[in-house]
Protein backbone atom coordinates (compact mmCIF):
# COMPACT_ATOMS: atom_id res chain seq x y z
CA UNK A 1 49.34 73.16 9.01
CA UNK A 2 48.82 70.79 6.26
CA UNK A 3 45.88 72.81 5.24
CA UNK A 4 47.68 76.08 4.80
CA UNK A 5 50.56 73.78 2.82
CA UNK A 6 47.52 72.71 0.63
CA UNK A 7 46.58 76.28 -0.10
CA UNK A 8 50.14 76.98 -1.25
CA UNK A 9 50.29 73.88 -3.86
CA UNK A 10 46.61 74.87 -5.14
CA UNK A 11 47.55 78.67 -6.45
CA UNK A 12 49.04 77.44 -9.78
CA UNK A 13 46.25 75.40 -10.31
CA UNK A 14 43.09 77.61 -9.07
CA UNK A 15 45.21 80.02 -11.37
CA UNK A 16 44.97 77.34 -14.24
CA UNK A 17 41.54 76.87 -14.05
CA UNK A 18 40.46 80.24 -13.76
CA UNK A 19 42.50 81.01 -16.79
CA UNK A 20 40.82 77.79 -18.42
CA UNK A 21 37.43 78.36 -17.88
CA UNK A 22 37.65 82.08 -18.75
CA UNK A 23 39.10 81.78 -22.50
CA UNK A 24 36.80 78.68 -22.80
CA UNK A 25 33.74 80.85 -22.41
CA UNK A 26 34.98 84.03 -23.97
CA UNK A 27 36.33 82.30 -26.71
CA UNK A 28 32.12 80.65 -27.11
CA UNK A 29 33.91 77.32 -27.08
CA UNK A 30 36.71 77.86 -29.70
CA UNK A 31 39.33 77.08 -27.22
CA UNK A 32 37.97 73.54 -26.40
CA UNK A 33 38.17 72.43 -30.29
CA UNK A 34 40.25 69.37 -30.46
CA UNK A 35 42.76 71.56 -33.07
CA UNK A 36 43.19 74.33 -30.48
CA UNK A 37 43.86 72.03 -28.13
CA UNK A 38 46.94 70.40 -30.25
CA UNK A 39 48.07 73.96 -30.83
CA UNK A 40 48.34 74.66 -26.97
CA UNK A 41 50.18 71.73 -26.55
CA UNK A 42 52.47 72.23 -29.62
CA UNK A 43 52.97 75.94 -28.43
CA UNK A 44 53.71 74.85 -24.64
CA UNK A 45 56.76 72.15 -25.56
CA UNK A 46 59.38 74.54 -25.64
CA UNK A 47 58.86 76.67 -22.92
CA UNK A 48 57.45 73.62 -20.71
CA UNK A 49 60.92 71.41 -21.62
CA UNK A 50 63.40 74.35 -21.11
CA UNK A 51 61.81 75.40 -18.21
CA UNK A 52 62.24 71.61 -16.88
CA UNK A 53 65.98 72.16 -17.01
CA UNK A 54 65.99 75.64 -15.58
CA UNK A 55 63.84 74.69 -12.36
CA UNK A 56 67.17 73.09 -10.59
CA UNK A 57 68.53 76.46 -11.08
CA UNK A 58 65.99 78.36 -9.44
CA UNK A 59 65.63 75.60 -7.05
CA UNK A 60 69.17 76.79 -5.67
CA UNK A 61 67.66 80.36 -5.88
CA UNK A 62 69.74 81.38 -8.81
CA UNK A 63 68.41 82.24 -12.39
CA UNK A 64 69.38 81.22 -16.10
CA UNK A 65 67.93 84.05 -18.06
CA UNK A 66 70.49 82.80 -21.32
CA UNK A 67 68.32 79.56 -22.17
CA UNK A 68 66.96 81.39 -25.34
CA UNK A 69 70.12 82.37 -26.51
CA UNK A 70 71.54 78.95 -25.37
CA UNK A 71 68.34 77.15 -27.51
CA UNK A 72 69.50 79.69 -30.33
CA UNK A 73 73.15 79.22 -30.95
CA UNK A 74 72.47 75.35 -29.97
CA UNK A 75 70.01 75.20 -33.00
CA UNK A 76 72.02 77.38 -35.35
CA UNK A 77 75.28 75.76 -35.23
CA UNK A 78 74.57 71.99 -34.77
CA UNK A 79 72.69 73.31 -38.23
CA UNK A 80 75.53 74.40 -39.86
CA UNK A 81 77.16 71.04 -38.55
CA UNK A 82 74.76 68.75 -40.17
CA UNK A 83 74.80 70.68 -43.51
CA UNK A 84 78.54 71.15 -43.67
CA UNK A 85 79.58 67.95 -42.51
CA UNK A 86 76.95 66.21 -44.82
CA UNK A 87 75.67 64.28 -41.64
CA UNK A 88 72.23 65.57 -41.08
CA UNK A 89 71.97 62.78 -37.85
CA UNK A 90 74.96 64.97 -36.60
CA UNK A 91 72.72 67.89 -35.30
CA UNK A 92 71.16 66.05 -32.77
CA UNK A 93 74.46 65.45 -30.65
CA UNK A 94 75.84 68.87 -31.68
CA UNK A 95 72.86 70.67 -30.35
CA UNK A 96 73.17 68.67 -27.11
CA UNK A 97 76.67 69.33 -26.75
CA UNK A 98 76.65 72.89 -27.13
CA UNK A 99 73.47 73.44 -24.86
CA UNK A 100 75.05 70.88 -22.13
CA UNK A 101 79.05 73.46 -23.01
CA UNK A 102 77.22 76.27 -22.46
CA UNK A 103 75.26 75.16 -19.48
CA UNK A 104 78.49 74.26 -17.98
CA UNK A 105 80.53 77.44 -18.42
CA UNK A 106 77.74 78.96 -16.85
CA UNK A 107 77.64 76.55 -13.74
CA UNK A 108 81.42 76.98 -13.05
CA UNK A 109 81.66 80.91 -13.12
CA UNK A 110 78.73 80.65 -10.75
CA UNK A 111 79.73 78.43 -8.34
CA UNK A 112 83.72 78.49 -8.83
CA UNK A 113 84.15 82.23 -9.45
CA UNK A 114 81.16 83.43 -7.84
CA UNK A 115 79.60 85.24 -10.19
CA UNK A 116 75.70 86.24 -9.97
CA UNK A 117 74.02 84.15 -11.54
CA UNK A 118 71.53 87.35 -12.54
CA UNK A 119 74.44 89.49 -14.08
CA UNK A 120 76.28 86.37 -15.14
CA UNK A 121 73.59 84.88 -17.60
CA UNK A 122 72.18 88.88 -18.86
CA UNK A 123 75.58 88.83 -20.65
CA UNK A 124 75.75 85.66 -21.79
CA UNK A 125 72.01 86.75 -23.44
CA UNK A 126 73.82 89.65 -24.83
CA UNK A 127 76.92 88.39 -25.72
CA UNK A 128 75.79 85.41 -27.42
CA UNK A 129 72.35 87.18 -29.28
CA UNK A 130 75.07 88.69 -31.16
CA UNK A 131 77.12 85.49 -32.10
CA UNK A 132 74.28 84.16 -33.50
CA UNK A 133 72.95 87.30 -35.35
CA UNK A 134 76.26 87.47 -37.40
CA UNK A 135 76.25 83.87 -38.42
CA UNK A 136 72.65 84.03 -39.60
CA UNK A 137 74.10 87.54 -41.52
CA UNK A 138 76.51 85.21 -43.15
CA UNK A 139 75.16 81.62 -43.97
CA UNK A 140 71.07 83.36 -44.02
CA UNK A 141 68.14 80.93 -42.67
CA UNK A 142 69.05 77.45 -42.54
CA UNK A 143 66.43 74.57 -42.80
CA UNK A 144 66.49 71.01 -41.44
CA UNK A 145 67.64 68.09 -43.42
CA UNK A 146 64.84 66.40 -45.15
CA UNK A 147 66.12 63.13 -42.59
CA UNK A 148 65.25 64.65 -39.85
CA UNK A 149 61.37 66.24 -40.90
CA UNK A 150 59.93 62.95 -39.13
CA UNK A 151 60.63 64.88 -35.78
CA UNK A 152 57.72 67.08 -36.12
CA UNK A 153 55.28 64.67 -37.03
CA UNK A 154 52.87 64.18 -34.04
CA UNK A 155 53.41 60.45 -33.29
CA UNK A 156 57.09 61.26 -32.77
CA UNK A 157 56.91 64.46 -31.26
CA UNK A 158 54.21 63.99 -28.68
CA UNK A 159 56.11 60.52 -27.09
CA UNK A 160 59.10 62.03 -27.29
CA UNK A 161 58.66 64.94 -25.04
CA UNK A 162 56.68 62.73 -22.64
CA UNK A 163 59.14 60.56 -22.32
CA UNK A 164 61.78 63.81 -21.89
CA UNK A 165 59.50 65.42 -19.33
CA UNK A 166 58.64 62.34 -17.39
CA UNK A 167 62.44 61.93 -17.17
CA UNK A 168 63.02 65.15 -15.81
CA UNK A 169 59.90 64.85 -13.45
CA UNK A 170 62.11 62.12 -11.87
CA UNK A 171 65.51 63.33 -11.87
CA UNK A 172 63.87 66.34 -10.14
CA UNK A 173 61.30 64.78 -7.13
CA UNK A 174 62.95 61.17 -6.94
CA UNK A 175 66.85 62.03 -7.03
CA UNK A 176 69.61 63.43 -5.01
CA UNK A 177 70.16 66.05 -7.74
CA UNK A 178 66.21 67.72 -6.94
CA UNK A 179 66.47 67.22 -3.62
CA UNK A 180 69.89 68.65 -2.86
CA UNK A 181 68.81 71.54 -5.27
CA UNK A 182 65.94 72.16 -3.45
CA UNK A 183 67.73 71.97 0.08
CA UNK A 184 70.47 74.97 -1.46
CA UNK A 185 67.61 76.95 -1.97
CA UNK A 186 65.87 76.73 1.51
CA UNK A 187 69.48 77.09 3.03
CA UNK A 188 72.76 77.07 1.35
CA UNK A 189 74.72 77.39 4.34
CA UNK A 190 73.03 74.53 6.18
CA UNK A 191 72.98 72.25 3.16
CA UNK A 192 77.15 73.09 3.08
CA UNK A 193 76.86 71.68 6.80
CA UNK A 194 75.14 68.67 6.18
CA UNK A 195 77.26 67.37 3.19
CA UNK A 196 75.52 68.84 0.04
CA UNK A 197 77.97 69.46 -2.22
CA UNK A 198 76.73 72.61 -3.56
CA UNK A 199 79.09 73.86 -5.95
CA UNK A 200 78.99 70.28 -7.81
CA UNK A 201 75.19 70.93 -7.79
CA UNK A 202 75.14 74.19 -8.99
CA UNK A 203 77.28 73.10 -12.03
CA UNK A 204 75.03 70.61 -12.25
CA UNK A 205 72.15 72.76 -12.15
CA UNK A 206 73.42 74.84 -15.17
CA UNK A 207 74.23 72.18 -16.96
CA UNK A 208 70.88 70.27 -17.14
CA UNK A 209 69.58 74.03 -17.83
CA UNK A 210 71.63 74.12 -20.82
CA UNK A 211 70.94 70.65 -21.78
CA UNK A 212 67.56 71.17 -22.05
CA UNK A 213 68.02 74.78 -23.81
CA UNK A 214 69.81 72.15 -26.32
CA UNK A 215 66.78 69.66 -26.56
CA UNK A 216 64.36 72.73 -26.85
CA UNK A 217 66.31 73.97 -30.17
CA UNK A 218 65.81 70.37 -31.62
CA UNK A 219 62.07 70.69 -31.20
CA UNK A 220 61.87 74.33 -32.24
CA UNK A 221 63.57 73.74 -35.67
CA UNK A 222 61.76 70.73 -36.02
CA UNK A 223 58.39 72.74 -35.36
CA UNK A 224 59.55 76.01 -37.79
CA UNK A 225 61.60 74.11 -40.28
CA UNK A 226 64.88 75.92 -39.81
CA UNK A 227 66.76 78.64 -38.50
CA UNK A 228 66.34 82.39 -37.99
CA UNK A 229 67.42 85.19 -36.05
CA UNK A 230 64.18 85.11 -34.35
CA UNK A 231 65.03 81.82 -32.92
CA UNK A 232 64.54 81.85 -29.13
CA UNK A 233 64.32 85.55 -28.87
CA UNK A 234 62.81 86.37 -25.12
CA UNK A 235 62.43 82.49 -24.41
CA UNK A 236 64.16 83.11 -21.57
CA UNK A 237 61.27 85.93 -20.22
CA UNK A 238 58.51 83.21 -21.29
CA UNK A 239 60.29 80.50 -19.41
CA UNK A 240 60.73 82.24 -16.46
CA UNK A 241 57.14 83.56 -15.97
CA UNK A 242 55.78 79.94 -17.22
CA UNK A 243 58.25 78.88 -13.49
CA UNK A 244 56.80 82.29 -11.68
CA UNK A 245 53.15 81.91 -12.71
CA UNK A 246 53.23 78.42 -11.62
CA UNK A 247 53.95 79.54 -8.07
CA UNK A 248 57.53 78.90 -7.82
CA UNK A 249 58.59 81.34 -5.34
CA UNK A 250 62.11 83.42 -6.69
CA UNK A 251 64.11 81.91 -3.72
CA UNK A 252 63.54 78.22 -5.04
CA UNK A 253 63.64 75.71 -2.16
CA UNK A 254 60.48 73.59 -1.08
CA UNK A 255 58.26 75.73 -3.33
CA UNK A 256 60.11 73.99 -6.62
CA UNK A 257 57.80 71.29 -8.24
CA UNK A 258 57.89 70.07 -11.67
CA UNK A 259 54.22 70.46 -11.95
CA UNK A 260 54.27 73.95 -11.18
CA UNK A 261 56.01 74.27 -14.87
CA UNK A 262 53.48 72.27 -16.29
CA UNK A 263 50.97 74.85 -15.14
CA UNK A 264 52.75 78.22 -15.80
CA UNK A 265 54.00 76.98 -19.28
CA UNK A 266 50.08 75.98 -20.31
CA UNK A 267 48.61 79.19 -18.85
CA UNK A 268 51.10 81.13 -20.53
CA UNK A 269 50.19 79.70 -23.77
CA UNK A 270 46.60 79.82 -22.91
CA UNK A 271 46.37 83.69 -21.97
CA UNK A 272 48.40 84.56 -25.46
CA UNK A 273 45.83 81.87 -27.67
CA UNK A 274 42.96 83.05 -25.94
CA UNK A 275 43.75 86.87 -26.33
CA UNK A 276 44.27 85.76 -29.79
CA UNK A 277 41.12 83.64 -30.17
CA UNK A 278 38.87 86.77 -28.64
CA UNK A 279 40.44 89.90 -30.83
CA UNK A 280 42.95 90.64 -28.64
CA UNK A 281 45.88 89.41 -29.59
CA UNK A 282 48.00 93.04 -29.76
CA UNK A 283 51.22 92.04 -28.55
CA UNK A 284 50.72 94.82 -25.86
CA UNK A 285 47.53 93.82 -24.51
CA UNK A 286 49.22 90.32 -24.26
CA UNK A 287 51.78 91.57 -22.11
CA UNK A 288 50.73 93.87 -19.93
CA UNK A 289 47.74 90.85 -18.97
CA UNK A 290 50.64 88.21 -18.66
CA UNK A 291 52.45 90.63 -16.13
CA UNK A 292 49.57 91.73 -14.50
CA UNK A 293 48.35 88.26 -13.56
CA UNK A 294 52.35 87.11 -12.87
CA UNK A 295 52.19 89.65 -9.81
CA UNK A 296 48.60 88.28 -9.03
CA UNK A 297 49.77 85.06 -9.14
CA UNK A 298 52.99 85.77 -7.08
CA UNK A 299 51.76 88.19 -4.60
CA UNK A 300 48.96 85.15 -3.08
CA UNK A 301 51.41 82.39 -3.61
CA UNK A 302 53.85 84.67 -1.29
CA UNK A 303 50.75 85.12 1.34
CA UNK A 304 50.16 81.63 1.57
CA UNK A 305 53.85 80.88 1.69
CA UNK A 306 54.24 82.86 5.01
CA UNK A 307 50.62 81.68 5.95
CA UNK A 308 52.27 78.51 5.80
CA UNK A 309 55.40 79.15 7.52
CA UNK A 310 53.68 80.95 10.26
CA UNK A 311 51.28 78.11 11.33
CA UNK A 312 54.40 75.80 10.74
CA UNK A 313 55.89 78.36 13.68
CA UNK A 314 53.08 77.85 16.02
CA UNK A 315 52.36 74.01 15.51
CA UNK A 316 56.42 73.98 16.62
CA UNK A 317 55.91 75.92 19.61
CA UNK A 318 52.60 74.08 20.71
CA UNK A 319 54.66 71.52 20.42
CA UNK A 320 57.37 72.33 22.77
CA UNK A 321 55.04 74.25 25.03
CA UNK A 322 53.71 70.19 25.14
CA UNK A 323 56.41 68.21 25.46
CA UNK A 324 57.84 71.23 28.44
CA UNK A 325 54.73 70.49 30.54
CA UNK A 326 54.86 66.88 29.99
């Protein structure tokens, strides 16, 4: 059994590798340079932290397709904060409080109101795309206060998203708010029964999703500079198939790890630099390879899911047939 578990875990990484060692040799070595290298890591942050925050929701089995619209009105109007308050330091909090709002708001329809977490967040993506079109329409592209520019510099940055994700990595696999996530995904109904209190962890869930939505739009307009109305435009697709392609199965539960975002964020990155690095970087090409190797990816981390589950079955009933005889 703990074999076919083992199988399971090593998808996103066999994925990784193959991915890896594919671009490295296409690419005749470009892809190793110690620049490239930076740039993957530089280009992973955002999807890699965001997708940090939405894991507890598709832990529970839910979805939070509004992060990029979330990181976007986040980074916009904690912007317009700073500059019109004359406190640049002030969009730091701002963008954290309107990520961690949103994230809430979110986390109460679902689990108060019971509203789909699917249709729910689609028109929060819509809704709010707009809000933030029309204020760029009206106060144009907005740049970082020169007091801030320190954040992108590479002794600051690099720490402080290690710190961030090592943070998360514990919240999610050491604390009662990853485990109980994890448990409403496997079974909400059960976790009811044993205590769990589920809608406190679904807000919860939402919450840290818009949180980190919040701390992504710090890092993005300290990486660009400023504002746009490009800003987190389909960072919500990215982050999801950077969760997907790391093998975490739609229905959340056990198959949730932290590492598994790690993996999907990098070979996300790594498909789109090395298509890039090779000649092929047509945005169509890109895409139809990232969804093509998604449904690879998903279909064999789905067959050894149930290869799992089904010598889980039979180790049970050996088992009992065992302890009946005995």
């Amino acid at each position: 059994m703990s074999a076919k578990i083992k199988l399971r875990d090593l998808v996103p990484f066999i994925a990784f590798a193959v991915i890896f060692l594919f671009f490295a040799a296409a690419s005749g070595g470009r892809m190793l340079s110690a620049y490239n290298l930076k740039l993957l890591l530089d280009q992973s942050m955002i999807t890699i932290l965001v997708g940090c925050g939405m894991l507890f929701v598709v832990a529970q089995g839910s979805i939070d397709l509004s992060v990029g619209v979330t990181l976007a009105i986040s980074g916009v109007a904690a912007t317009w904060l700073a500059e019109a308050s004359g406190l640049p330091w002030l969009l730091l909090p701002a963008a954290l409080i309107i990520g961690l709002a949103l994230g809430l708001f979110n986390g109460v329809m679902v689990s108060r109101f019971k509203v789909p977490s699917f249709m729910l967040t689609i028109a929060m993506l819509i809704g709010i795309r707009g809000i933030v079109n029309y204020i760029q329409t009206i106060i144009d592209v907005q740049y970082i206060p020169d007091s801030l520019r320190f954040l992108n510099l590479s002794y600051v940055k690099i720490p402080l998203f290690l710190v961030i994700v090592a943070a998360m990595a514990y919240l999610f696999e050491f604390t009662k708010a990853g485990r109980y996530s994890r448990a409403i995904g496997e079974n909400e109904t059960a976790a009811k029964y044993v205590g769990v209190p589920v809608s406190k962890m679904k807000i919860a869930a939402f919450a840290l999703s818009g949180l980190m939505a919040g701390v992504g739009s710090v890092f993005s307009i300290a990486t660009v500079g400023g504002t746009s109305m490009q800003m987190g435009v389909f960072l919500e697709m990215k982050v999801a198939m950077a969760v997907f392609l790391g093998g975490v199965l739609v229905t959340g539960g056990s198959s949730a790890k932290i590492y598994k975002v790690l993996l999907g964020s990098f070979s996300i990155t790594m498909i789109v630099n090395g298509l890039s690095l090779i000649g092929m970087s047509e945005s169509q090409i890109s895409e139809s390879v990232e969804g093509a190797l998604l449904l690879l990816i998903l279909f064999v981390t789905i067959l050894a899911h149930e290869k799992s589950g089904k010598g889980k079955k039979t180790a049970e009933a050996e088992d009992g047939a065992a302890a009946s005889s005995a």
